[in-house]
C-alpha atoms as a PDB file:
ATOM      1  CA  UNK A   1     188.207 -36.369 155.592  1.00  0.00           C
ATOM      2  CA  UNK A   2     187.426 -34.330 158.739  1.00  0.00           C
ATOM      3  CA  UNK A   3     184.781 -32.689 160.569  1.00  0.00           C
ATOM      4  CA  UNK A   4     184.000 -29.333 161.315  1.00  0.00           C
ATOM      5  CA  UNK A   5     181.877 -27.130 163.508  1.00  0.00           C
ATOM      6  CA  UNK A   6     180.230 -23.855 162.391  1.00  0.00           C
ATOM      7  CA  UNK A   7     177.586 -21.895 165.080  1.00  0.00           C
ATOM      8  CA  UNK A   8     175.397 -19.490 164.112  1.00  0.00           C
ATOM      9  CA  UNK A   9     172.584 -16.835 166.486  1.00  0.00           C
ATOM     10  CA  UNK A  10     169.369 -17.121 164.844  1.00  0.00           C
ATOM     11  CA  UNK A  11     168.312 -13.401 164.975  1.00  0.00           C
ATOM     12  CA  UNK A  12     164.840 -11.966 165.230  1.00  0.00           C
ATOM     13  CA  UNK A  13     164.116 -12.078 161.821  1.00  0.00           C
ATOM     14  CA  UNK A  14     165.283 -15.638 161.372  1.00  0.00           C
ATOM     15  CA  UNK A  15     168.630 -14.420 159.441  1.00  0.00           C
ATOM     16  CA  UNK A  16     171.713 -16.212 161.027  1.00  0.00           C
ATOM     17  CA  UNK A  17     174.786 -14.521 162.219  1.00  0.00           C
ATOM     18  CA  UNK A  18     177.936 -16.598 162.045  1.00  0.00           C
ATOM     19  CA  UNK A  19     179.962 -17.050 166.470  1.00  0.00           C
ATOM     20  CA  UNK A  20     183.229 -18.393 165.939  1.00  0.00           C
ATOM     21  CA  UNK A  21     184.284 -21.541 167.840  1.00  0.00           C
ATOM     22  CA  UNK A  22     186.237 -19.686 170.410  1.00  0.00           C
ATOM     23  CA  UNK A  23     183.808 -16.789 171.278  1.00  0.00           C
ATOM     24  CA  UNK A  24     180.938 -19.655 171.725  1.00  0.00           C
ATOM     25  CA  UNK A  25     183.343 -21.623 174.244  1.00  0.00           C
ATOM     26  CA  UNK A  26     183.467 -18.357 176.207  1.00  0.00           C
ATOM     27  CA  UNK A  27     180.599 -17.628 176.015  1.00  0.00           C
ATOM     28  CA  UNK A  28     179.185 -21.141 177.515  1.00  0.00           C
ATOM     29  CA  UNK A  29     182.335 -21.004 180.312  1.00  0.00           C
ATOM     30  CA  UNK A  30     181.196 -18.224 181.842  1.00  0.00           C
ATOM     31  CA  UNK A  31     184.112 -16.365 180.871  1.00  0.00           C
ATOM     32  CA  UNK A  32     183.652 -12.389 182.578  1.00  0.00           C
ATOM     33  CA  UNK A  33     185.416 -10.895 179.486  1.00  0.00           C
ATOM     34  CA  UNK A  34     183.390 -11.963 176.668  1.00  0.00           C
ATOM     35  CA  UNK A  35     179.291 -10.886 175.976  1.00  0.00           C
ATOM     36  CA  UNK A  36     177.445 -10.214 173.423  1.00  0.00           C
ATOM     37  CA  UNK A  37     176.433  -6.821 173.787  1.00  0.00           C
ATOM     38  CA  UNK A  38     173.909  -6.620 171.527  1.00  0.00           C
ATOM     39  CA  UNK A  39     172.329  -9.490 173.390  1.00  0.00           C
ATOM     40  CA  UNK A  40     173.130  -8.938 176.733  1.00  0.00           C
ATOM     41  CA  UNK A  41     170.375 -10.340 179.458  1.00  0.00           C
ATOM     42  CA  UNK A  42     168.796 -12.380 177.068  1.00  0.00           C
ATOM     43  CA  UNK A  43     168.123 -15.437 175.865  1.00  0.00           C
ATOM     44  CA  UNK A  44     169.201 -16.497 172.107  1.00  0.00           C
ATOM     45  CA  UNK A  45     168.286 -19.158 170.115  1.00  0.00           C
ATOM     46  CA  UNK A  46     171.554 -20.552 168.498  1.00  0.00           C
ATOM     47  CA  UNK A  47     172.195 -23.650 165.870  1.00  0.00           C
ATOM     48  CA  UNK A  48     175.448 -26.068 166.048  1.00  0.00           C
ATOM     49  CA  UNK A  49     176.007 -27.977 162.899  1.00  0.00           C
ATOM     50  CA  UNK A  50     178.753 -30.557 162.488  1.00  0.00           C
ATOM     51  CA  UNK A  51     179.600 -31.020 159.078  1.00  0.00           C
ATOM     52  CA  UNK A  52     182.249 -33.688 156.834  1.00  0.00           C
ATOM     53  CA  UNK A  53     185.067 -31.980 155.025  1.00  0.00           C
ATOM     54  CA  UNK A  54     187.010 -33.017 152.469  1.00  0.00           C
ATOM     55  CA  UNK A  55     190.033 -31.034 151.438  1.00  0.00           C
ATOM     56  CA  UNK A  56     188.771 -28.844 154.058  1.00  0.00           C
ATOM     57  CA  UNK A  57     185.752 -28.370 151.700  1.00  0.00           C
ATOM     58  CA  UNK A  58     182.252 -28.934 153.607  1.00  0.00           C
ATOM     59  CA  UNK A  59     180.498 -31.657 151.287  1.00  0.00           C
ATOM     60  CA  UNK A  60     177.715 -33.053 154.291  1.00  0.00           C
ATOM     61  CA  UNK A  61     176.152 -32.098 156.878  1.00  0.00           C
ATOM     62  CA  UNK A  62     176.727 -34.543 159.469  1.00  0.00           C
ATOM     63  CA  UNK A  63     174.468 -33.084 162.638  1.00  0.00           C
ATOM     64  CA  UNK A  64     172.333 -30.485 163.486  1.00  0.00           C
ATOM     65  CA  UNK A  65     171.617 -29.067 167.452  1.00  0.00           C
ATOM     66  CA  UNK A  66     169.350 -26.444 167.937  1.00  0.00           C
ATOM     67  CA  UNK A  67     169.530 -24.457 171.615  1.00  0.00           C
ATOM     68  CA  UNK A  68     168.921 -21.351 173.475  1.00  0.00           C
ATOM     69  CA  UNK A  69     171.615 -19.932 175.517  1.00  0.00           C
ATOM     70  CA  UNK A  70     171.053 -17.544 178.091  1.00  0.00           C
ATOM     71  CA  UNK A  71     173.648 -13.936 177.444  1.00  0.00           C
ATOM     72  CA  UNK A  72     174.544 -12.430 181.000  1.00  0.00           C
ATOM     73  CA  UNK A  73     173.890  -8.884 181.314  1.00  0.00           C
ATOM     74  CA  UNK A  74     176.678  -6.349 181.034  1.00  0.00           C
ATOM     75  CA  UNK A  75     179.470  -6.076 183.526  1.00  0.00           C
ATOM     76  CA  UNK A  76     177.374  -8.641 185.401  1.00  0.00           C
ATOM     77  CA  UNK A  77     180.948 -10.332 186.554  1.00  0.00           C
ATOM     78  CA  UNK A  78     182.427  -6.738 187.313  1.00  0.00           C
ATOM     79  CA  UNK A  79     179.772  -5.526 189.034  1.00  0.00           C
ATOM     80  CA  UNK A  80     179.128  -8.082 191.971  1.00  0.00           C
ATOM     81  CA  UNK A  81     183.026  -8.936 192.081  1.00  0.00           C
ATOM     82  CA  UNK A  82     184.706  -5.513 191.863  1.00  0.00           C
ATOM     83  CA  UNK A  83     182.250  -2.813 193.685  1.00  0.00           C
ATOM     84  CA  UNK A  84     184.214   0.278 194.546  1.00  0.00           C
ATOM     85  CA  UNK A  85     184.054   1.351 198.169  1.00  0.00           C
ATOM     86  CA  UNK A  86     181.259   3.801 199.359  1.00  0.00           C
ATOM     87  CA  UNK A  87     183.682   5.958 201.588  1.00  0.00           C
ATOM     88  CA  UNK A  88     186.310   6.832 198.312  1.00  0.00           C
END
């Protein structure tokens, strides 16, 4: 027995798209190399289910968290840490 984690963006429509583990960890760290481009500047509604696995076979669902995270615009990191100097 073990658990697992799957994420998913709830889109417009209400069809889910599938975020890996490690892209959601970036995403939620800040990190200035990963976005969601599609996304960027907004705020998404996302779902976090934990779910039991046997022979790493999901066979409950365990917990469900429902939550928005806010997408940084694009190149918001780049631009306010790496501006180019006027007189170049």
């Amino acid at each position: 027995m073990g658990l697992g984690t799957r994420i998913f963006i709830v889109k417009e429509d209400d069809s889910l798209q599938h975020l890996s583990q490690k892209r959601y960890n970036r995403l939620i760290k800040g990190h200035p190399d990963e976005g969601l481009v599609k996304y960027a500047g907004k705020r998404i509604h996302y779902v976090l289910i934990v779910i039991e696995m046997i022979n790493r076979k999901p066979i409950e669902i365990i917990m469900t968290e429902y939550s928005f995270l806010k997408i940084q615009p694009l190149n918001s990191f780049l631009n306010s840490c790496h501006k180019i100097p006027e007189n170049l």
